[in-house]
Protein backbone atom coordinates (compact mmCIF):
# COMPACT_ATOMS: atom_id res chain seq x y z
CA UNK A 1 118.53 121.54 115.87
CA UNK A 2 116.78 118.57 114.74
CA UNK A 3 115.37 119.05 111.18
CA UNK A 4 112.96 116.40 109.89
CA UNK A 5 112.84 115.73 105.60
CA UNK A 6 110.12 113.99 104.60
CA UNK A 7 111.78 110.70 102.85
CA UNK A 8 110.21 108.26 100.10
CA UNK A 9 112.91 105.72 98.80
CA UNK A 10 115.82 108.59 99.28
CA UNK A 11 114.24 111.64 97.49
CA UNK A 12 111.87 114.30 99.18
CA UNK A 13 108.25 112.47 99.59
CA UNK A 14 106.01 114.44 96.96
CA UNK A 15 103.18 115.29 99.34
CA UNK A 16 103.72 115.45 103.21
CA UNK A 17 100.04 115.00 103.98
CA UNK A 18 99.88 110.65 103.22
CA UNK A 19 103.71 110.62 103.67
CA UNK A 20 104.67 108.35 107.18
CA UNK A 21 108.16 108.32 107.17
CA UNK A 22 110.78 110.87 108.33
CA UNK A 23 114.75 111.40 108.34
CA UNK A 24 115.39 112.87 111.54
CA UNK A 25 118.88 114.97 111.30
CA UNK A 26 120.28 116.25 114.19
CA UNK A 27 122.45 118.99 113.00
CA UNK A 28 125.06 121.29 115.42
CA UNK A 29 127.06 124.45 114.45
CA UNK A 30 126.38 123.23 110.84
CA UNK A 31 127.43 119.55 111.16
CA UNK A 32 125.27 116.87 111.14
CA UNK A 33 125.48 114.76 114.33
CA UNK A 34 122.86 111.88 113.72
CA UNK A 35 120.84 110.70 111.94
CA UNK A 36 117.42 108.48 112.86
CA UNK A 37 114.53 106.84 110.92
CA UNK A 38 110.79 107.72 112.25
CA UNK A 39 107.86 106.35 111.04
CA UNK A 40 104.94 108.64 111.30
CA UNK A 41 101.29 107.09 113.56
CA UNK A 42 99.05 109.80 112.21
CA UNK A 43 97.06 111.49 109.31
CA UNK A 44 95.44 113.59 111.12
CA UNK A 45 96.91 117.30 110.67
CA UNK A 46 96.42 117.76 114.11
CA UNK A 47 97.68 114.55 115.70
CA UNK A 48 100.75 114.58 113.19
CA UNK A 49 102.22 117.96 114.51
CA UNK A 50 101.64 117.54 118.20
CA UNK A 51 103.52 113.85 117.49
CA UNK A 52 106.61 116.03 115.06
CA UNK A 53 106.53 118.52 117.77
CA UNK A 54 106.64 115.62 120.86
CA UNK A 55 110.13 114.45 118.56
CA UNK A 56 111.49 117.66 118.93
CA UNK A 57 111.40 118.53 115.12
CA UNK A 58 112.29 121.90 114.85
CA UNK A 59 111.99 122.48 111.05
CA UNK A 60 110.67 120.00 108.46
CA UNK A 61 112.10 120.13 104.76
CA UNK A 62 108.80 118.23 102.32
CA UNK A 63 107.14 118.06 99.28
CA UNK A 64 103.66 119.64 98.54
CA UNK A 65 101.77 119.90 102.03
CA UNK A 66 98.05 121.28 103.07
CA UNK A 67 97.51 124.52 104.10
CA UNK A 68 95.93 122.93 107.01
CA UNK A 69 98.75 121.07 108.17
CA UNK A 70 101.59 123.62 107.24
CA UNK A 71 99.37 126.13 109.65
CA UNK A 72 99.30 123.61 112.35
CA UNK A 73 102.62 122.62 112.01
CA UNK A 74 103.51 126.13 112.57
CA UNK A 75 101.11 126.57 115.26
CA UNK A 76 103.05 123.96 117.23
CA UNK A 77 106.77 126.19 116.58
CA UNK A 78 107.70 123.73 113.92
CA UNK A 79 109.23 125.77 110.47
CA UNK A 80 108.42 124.14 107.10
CA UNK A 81 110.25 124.29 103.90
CA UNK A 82 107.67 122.61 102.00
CA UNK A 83 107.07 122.23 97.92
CA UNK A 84 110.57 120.77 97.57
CA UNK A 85 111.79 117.87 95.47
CA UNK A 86 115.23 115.81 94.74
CA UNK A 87 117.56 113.65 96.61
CA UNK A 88 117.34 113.67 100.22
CA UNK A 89 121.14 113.56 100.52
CA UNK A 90 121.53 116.73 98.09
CA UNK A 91 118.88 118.81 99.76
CA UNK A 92 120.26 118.28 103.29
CA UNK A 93 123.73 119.35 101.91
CA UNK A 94 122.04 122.71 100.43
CA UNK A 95 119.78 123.31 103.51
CA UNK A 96 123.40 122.65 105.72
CA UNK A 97 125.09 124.91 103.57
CA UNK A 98 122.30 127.59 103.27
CA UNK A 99 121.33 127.00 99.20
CA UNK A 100 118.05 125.34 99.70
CA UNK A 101 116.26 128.50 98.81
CA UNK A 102 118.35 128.79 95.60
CA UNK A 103 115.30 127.47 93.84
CA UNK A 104 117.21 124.72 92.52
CA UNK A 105 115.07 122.13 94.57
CA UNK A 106 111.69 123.45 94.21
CA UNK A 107 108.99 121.59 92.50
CA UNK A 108 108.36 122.50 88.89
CA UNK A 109 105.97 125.98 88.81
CA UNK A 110 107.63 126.77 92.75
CA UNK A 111 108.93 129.74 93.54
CA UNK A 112 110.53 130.10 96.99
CA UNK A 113 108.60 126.69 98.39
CA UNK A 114 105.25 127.95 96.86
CA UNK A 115 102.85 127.30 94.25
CA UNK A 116 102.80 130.32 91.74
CA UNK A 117 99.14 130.47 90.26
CA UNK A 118 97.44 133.52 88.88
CA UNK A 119 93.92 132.63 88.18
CA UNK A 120 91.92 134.70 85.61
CA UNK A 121 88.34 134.28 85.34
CA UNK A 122 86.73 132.80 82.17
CA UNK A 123 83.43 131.29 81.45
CA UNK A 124 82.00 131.54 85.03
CA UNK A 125 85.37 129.59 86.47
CA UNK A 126 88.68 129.83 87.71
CA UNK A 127 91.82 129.02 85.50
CA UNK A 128 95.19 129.09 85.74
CA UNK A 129 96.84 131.94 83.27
């Protein structure tokens, strides 16, 4: 399986969408195997999966990331864990080891890799409750 976290100076890049670069970990029977360095070429939702899916990415383990890209990610057979934050080195251990959905690694108001808004209508608009 090759599983792709989306890296920013060794911690989980904070939002997928403007993020270009990409730990590739190539992980067997639960043991990492390799390990390789990708920059990504494009922005475009799009593009970006159809190049992620050309790599062979399987899964991808990110920050915050558009609806539109997480769809077409997932439209090309590529899983996302997305709306995670912390160490790259500590998340890959709790993805290996099957704690990543502890919650532990979730951004702040995250609750199993997604945004938990109720909205409430006041004054003519939405707002968060």
């Amino acid at each position: 399986m090759i599983i792709a976290i989306a890296n920013w100076q060794g911690c989980i890049s904070p939002v997928f969408d403007v993020s270009d670069r990409l730990c590739l970990v190539h992980i067997e029977n639960g043991k990492e195997l390799r390990r390789e360095n990708i920059l990504l070429k494009n922005r475009n939702p799009f593009l970006r999966a159809k190049e992620m899916a050309d790599a062979g990415i399987e899964l991808l383990i990110c920050g915050a990331v558009s609806h539109v890209l997480e769809t077409t990610l997932i439209s090309v057979g590529i899983r996302v864990i997305g709306f995670v934050c912390g160490n790259l080195e500590n998340v890959l251990e709790a993805f290996v080891r099957g704690r990543l959905t502890g919650g532990n690694f979730f951004m702040p108001g995250c609750i199993g890799g997604r945004q938990r808004y109720r909205f409430q209508r006041r004054r003519g608009r939405n707002v968060p409750r």
